[in-house]
Structures are given as C-alpha cells and as structure tokens.
Protein backbone atom coordinates (compact mmCIF):
# COMPACT_ATOMS: atom_id res chain seq x y z
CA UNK A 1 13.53 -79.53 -40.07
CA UNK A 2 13.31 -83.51 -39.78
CA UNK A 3 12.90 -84.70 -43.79
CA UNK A 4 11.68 -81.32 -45.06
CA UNK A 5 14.10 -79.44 -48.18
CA UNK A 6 14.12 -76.34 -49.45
CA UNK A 7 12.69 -75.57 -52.53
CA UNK A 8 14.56 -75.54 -56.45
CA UNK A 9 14.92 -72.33 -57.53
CA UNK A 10 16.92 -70.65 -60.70
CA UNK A 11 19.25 -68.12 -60.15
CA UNK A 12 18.52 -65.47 -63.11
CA UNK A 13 21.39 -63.39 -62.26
CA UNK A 14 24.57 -62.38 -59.84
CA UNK A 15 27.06 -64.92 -58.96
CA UNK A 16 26.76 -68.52 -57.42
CA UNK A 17 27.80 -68.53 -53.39
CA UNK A 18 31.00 -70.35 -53.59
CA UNK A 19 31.76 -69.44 -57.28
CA UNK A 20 35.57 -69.21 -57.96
CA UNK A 21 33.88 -65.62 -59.56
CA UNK A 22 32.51 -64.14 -56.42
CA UNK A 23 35.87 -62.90 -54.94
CA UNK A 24 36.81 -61.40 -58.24
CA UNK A 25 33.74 -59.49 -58.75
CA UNK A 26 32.62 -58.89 -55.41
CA UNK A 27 35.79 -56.01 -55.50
CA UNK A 28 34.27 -54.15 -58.43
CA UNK A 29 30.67 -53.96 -57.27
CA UNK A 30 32.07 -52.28 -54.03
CA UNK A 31 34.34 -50.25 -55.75
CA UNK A 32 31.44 -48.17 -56.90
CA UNK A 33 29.76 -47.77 -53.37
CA UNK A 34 32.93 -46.07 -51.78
CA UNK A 35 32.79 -43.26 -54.57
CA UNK A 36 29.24 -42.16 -53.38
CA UNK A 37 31.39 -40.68 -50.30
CA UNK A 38 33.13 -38.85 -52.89
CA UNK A 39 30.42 -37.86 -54.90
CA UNK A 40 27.30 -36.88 -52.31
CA UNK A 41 28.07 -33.93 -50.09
CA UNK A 42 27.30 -34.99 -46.31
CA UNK A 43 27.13 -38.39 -46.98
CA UNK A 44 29.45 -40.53 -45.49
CA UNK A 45 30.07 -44.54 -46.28
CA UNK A 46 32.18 -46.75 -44.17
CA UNK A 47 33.39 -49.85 -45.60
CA UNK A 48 34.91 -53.19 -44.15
CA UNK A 49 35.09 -56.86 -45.39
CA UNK A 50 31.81 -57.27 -46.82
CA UNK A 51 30.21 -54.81 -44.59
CA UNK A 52 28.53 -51.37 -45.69
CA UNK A 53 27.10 -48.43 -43.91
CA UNK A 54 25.67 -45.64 -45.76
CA UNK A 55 24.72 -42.20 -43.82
CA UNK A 56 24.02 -38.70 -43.85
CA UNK A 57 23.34 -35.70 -41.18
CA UNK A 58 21.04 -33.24 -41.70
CA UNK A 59 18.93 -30.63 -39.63
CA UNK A 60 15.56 -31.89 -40.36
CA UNK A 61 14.19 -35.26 -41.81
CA UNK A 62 13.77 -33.66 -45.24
CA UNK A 63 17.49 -32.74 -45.31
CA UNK A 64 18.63 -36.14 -44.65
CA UNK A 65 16.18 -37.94 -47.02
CA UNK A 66 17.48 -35.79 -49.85
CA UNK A 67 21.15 -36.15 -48.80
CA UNK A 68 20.35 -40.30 -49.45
C-alpha cells in the first residue's frame, strides 16, 4: 500500500504466470489428476477450467483417509 513493493524473489521451478508455456503445459499436469478417478476405487475427481476437487466416501474417518 502507498510506496511499499513486494519483495524479489527467484522462481526455481514451474512456469512464469503469463508464459506463452503455461497453456501448453498446464493440459499435461491435469491430465494426470483425472486418471486418479480411474485408478482409486471410491474416489471421485471433478474437473473444470482450472478447477479441481478431489473426494472420497467412506463409513468411518479411517476409510476415507485411506481412500485419499
């Protein structure tokens, strides 16, 4: 606020915001993420835009920690 900036960091990995590269890459990562659906039974993984939900039912808390 008023004359204060944020402070200089280095990005050691990922992808500049704004890079001509995020929108090409961004696809792959999330690629990955909808095959958990596939590959965890109970599990269930909704996605949309850049949005991701991740969940699981169970009977008891046990059950659902181990279904994550």
């Amino acid at each position: 606020m008023g004359e204060s900036w944020s402070h200089i960091f280095t990005i050691s990995s990922g992808v500049r915001q704004g890079s001509v590269w995020s929108p090409v890459l961004f696809p792959v990562d999330i690629d990955d993420i909808g095959e958990l659906q596939n590959n965890l039974i109970g599990t269930f993984v909704a996605l949309c835009a850049d949005d991701i939900a991740i969940g699981t039912v169970g009977d008891s808390f046990t059950e659902i920690i181990a279904g994550l």
